[in-house]
N, C-alpha and C. Protein backbone atom coordinates (compact mmCIF):
# COMPACT_ATOMS: atom_id res chain seq x y z
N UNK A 1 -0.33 -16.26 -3.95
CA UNK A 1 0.73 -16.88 -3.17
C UNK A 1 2.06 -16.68 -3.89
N UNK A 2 2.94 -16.50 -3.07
CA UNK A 2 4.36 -16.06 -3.56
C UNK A 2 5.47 -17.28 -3.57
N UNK A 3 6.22 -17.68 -4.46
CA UNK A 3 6.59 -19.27 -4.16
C UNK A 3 8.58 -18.88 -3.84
N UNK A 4 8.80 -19.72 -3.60
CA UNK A 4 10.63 -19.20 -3.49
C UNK A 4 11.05 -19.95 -4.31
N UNK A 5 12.48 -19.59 -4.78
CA UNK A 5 13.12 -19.78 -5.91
C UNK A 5 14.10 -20.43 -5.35
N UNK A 6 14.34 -20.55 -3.90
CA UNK A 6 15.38 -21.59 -3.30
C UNK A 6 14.89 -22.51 -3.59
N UNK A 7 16.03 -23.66 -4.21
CA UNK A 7 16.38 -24.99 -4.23
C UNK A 7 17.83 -25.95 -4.13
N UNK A 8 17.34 -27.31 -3.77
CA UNK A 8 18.65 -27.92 -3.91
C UNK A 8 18.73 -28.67 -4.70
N UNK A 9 19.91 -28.94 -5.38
CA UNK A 9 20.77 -29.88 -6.49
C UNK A 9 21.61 -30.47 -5.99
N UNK A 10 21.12 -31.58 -6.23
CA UNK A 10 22.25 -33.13 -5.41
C UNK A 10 22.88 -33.81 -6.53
N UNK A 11 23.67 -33.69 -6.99
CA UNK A 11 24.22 -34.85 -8.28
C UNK A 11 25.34 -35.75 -7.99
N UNK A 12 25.55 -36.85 -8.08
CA UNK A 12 25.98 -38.35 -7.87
C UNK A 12 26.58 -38.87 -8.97
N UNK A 13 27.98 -39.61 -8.67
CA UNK A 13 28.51 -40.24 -10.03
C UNK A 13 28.50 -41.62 -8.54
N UNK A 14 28.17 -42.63 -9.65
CA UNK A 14 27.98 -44.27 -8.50
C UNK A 14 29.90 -44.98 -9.57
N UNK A 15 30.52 -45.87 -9.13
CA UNK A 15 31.20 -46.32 -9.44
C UNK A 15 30.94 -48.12 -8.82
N UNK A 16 31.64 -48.94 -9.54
CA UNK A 16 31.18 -50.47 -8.97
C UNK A 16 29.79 -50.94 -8.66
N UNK A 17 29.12 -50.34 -9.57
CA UNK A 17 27.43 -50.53 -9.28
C UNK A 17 27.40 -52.52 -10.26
N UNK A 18 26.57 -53.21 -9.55
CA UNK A 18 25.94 -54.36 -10.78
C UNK A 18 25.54 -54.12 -11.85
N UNK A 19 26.44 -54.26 -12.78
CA UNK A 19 25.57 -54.36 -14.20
C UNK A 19 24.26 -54.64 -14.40
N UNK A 20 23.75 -55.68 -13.70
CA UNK A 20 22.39 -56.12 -13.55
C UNK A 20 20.92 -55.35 -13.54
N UNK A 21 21.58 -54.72 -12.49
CA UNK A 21 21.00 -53.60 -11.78
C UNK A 21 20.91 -52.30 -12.52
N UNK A 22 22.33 -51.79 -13.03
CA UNK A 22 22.08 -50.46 -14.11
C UNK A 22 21.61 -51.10 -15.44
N UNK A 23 21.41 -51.98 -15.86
CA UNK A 23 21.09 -52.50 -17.12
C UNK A 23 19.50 -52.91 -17.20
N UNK A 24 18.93 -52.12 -16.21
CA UNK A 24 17.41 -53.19 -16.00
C UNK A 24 16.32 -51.84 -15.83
N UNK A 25 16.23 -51.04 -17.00
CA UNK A 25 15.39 -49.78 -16.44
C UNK A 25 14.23 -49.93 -16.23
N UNK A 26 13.37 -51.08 -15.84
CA UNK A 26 12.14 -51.53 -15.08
C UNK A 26 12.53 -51.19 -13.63
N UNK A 27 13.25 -52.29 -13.54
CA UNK A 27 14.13 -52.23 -12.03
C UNK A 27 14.64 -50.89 -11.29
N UNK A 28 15.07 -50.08 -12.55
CA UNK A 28 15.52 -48.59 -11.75
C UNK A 28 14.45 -47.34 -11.34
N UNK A 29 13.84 -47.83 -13.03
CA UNK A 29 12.42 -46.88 -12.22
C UNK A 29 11.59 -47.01 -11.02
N UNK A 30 11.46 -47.91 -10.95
CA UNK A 30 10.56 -48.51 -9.89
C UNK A 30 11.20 -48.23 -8.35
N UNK A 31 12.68 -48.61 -8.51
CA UNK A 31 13.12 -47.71 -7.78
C UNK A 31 13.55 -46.01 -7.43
N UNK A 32 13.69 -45.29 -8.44
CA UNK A 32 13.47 -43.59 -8.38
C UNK A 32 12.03 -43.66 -8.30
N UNK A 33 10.87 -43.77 -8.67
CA UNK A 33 9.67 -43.48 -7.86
C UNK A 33 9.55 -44.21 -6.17
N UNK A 34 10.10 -44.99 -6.17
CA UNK A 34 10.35 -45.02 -4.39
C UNK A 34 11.15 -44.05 -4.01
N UNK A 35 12.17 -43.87 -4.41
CA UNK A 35 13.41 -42.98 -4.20
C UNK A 35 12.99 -41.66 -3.73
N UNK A 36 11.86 -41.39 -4.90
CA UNK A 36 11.21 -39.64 -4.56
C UNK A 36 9.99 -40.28 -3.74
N UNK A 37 9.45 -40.80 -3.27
CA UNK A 37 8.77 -41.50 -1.91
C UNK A 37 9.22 -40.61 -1.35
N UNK A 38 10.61 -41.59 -0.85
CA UNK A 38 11.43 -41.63 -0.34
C UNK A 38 11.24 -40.01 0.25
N UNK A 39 11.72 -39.18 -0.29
CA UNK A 39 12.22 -37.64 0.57
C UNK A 39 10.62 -37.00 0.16
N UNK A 40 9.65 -37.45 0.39
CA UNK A 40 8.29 -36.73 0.16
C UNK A 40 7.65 -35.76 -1.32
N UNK A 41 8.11 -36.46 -2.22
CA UNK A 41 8.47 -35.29 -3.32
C UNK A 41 6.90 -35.77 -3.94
N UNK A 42 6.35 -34.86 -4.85
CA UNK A 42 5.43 -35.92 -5.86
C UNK A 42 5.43 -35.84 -7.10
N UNK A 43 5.52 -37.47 -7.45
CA UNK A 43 6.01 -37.78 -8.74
C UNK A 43 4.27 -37.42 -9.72
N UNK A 44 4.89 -36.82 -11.36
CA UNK A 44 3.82 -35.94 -11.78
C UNK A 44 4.41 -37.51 -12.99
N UNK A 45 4.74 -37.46 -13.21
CA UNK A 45 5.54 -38.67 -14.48
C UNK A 45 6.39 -39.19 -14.19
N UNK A 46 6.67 -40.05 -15.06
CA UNK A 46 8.25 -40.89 -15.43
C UNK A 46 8.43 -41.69 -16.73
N UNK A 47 9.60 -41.35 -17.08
CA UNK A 47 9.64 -41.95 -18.36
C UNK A 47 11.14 -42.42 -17.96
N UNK A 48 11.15 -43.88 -19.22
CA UNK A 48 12.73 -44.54 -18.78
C UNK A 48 12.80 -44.96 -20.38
N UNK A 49 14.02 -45.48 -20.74
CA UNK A 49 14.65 -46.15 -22.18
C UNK A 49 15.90 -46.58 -21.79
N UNK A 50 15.55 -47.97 -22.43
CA UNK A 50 16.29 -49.00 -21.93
C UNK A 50 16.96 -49.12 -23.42
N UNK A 51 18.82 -48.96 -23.44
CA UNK A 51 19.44 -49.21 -24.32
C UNK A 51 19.74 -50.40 -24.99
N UNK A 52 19.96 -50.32 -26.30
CA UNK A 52 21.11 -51.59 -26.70
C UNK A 52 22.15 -50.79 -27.04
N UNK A 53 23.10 -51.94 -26.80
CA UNK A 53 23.03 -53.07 -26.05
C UNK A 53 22.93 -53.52 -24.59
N UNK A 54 23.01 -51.87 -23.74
CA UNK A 54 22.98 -52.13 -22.24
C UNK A 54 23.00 -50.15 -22.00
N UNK A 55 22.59 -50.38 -21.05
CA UNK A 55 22.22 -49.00 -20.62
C UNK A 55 20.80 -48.04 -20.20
N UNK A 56 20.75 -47.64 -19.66
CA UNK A 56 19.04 -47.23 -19.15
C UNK A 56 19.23 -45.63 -18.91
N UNK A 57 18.30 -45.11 -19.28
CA UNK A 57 17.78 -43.70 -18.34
C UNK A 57 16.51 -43.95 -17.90
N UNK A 58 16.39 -43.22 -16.99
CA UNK A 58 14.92 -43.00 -15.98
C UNK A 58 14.59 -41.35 -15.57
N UNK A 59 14.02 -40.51 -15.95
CA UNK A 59 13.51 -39.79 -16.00
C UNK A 59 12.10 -39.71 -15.11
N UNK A 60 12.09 -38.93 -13.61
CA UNK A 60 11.04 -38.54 -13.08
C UNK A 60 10.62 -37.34 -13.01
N UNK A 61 9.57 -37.07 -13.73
CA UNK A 61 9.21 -35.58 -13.45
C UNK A 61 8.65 -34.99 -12.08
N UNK A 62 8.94 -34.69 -11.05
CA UNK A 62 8.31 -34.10 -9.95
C UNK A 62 7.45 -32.77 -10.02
N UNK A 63 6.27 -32.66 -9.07
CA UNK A 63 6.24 -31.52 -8.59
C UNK A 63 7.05 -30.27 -8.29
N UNK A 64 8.08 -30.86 -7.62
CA UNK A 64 9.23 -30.20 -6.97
C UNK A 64 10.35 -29.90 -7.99
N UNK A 65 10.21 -30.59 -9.03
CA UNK A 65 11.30 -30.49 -10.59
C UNK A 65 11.72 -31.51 -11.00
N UNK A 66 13.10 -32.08 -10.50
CA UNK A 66 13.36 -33.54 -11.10
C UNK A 66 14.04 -34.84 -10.41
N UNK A 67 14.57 -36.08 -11.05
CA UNK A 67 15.29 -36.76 -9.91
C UNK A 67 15.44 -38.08 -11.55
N UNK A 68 16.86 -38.03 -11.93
CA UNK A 68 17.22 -38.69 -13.12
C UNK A 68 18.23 -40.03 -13.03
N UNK A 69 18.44 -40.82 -13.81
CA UNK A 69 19.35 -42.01 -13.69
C UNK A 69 19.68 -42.09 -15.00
N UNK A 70 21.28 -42.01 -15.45
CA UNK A 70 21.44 -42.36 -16.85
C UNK A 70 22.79 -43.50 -16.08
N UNK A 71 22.62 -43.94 -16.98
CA UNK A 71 23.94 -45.60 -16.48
C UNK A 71 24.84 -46.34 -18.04
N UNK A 72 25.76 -46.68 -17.70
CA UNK A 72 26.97 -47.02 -18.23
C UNK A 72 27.37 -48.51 -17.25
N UNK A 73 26.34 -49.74 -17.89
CA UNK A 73 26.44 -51.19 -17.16
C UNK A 73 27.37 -51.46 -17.31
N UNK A 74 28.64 -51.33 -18.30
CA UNK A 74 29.40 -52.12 -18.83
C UNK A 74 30.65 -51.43 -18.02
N UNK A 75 30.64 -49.87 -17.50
CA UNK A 75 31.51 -49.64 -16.72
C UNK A 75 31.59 -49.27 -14.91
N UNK A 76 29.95 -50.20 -14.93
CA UNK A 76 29.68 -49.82 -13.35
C UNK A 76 28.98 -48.66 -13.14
N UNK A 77 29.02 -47.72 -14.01
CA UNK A 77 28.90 -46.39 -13.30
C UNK A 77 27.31 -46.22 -13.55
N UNK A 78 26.91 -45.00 -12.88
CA UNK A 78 25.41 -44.64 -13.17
C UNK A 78 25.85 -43.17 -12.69
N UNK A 79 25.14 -41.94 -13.00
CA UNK A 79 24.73 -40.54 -12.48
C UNK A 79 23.67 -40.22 -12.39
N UNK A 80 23.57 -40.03 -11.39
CA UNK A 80 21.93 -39.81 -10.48
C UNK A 80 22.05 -38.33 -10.10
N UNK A 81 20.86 -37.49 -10.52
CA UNK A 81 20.58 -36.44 -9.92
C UNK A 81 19.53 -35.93 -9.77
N UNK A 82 19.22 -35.04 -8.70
CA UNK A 82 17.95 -34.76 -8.37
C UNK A 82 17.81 -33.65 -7.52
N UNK A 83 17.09 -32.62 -8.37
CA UNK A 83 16.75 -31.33 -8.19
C UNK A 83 15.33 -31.12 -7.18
N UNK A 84 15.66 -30.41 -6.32
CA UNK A 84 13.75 -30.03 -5.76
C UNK A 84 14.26 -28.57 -4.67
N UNK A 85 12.99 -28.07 -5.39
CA UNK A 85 12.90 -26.41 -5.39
C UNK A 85 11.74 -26.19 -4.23
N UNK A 86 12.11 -25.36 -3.34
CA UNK A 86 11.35 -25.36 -1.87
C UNK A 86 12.00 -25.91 -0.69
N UNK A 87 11.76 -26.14 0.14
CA UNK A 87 12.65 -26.15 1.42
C UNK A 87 12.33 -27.61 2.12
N UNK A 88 10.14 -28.43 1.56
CA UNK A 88 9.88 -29.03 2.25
C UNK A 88 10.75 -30.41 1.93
N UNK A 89 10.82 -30.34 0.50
CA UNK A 89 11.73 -32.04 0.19
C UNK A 89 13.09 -31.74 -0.25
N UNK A 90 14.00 -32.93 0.78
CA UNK A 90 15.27 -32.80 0.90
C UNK A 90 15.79 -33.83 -0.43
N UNK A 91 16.48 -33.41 -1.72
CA UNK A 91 17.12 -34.38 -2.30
C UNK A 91 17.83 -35.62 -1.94
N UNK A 92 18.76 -34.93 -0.96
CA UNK A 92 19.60 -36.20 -0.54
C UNK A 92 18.89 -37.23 0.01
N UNK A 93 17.67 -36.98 0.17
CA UNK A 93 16.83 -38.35 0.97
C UNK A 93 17.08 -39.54 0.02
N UNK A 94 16.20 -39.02 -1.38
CA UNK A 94 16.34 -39.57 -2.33
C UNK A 94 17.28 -40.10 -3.02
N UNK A 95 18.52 -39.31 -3.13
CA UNK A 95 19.72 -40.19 -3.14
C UNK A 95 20.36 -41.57 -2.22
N UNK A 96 20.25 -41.05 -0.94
CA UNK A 96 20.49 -41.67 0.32
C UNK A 96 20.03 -43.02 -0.50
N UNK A 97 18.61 -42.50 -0.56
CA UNK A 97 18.10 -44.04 -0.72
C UNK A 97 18.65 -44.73 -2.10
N UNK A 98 18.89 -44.36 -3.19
CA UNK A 98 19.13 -44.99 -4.54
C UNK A 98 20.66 -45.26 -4.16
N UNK A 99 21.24 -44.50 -3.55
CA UNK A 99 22.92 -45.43 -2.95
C UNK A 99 22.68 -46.95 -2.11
N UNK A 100 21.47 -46.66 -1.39
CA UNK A 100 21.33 -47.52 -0.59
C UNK A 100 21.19 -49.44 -1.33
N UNK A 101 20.20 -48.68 -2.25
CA UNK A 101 19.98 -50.57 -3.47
C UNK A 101 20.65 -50.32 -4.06
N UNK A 102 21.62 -49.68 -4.99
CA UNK A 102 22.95 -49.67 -6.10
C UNK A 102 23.70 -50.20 -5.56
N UNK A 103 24.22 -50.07 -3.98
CA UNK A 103 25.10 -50.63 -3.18
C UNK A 103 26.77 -50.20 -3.76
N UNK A 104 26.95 -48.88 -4.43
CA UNK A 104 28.42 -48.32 -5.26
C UNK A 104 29.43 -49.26 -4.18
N UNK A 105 30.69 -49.18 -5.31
CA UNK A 105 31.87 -49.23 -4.62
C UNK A 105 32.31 -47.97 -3.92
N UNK A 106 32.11 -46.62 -4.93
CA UNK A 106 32.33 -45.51 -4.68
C UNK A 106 31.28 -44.62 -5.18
N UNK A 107 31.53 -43.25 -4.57
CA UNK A 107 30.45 -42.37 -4.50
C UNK A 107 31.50 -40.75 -4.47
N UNK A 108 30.61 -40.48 -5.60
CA UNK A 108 31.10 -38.81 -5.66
C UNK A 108 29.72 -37.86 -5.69
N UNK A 109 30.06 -36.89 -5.15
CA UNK A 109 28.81 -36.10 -5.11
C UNK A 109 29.43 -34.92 -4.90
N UNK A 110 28.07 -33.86 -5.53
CA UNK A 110 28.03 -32.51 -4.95
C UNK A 110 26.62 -31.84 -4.67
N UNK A 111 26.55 -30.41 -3.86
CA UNK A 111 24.99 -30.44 -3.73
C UNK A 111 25.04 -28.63 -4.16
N UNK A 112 24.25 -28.49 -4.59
CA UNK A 112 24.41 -27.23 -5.00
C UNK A 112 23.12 -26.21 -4.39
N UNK A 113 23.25 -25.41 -4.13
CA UNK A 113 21.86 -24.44 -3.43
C UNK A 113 21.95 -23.33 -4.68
N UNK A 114 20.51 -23.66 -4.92
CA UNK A 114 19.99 -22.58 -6.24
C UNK A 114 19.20 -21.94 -5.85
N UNK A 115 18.86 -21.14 -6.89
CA UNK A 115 17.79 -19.54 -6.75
C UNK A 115 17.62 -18.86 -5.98
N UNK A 116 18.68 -18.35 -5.05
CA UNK A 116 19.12 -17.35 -4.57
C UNK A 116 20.09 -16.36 -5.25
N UNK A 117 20.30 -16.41 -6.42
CA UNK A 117 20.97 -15.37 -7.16
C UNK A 117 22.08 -15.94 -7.53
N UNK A 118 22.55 -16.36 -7.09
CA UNK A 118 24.08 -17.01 -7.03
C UNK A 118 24.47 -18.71 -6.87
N UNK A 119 24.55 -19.54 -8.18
CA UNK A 119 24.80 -21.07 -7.34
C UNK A 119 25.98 -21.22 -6.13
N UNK A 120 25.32 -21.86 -5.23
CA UNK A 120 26.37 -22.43 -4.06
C UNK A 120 26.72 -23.50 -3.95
N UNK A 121 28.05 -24.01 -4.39
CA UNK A 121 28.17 -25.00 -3.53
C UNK A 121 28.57 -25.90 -2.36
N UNK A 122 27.84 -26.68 -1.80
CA UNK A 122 27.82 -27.11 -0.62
C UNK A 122 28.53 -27.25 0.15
N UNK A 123 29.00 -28.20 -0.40
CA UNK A 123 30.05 -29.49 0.02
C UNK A 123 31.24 -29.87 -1.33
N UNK A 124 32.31 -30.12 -0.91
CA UNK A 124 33.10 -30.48 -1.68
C UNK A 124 32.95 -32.11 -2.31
N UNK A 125 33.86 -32.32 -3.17
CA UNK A 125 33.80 -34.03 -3.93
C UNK A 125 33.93 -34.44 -2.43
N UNK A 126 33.37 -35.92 -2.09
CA UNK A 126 33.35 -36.42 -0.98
C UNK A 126 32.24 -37.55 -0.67
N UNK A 127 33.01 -38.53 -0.14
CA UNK A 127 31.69 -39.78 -0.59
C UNK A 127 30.42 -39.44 0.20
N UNK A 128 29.31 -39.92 -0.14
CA UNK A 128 27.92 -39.55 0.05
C UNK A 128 27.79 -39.73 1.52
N UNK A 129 28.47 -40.97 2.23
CA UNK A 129 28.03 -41.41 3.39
C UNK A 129 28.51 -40.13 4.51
N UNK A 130 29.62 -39.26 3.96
CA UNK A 130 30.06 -38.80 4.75
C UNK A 130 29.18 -37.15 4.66
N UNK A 131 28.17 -37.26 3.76
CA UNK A 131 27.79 -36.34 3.20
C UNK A 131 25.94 -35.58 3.73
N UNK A 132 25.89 -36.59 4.22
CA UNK A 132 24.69 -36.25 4.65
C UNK A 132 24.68 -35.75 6.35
């Protein structure tokens, strides 16, 4: 079987997120394995580390490649991104959804189309809602 080298790259900067919320990497993982639910992906692992004094990453390894959370509680922000290679699972699902419980003030994104020889990108800076 011959596999394709097309994929998409969705990456996310969140702004005005709850501290609560980026500071709680139980809480976030649990949500990125829904998240990749979420757009049909399958999760192979996950690993998270929860900072001092505040701060989390979440790390999911997919089938499909990846889907990450590193966060900055103290300034709102978090960057979420998430890679998947093949045509059947759409990243932005997965985003869609992790904007959806972060609840940002603001949202920057870009989406990039890989392994076709050349990176593309998508869409310009532009909030997520308007993005899908």
């Amino acid at each position: 079987m011959e596999y394709s080298t097309f994929g998409r790259h969705v990456a996310v900067d969140t702004w005005g997120v709850d501290f609560d919320l980026l500071n709680n990497a139980e809480y976030l993982q649990t949500q990125l394995v829904e998240a990749a639910e979420a757009c049909g992906a399958t999760v192979l692992s996950v690993q998270s580390k929860q900072f001092e004094p505040q701060g989390a990453t979440v790390l999911v390894m997919l089938s499909e490649s990846h889907l990450s959370i590193h966060t900055y509680p103290e300034r709102g922000f978090a960057a979420i991104d998430c890679y998947t290679c093949g045509e059947t699972v759409d990243p932005q699902l997965a985003i869609d959804y992790l904007v959806s419980v972060l609840k940002p003030e603001r949202t920057y994104a870009k989406k990039l189309i890989r392994g076709l020889g050349e990176m593309e990108v998508v869409t310009p800076d532009m909030n997520v809602q308007q993005f899908v």
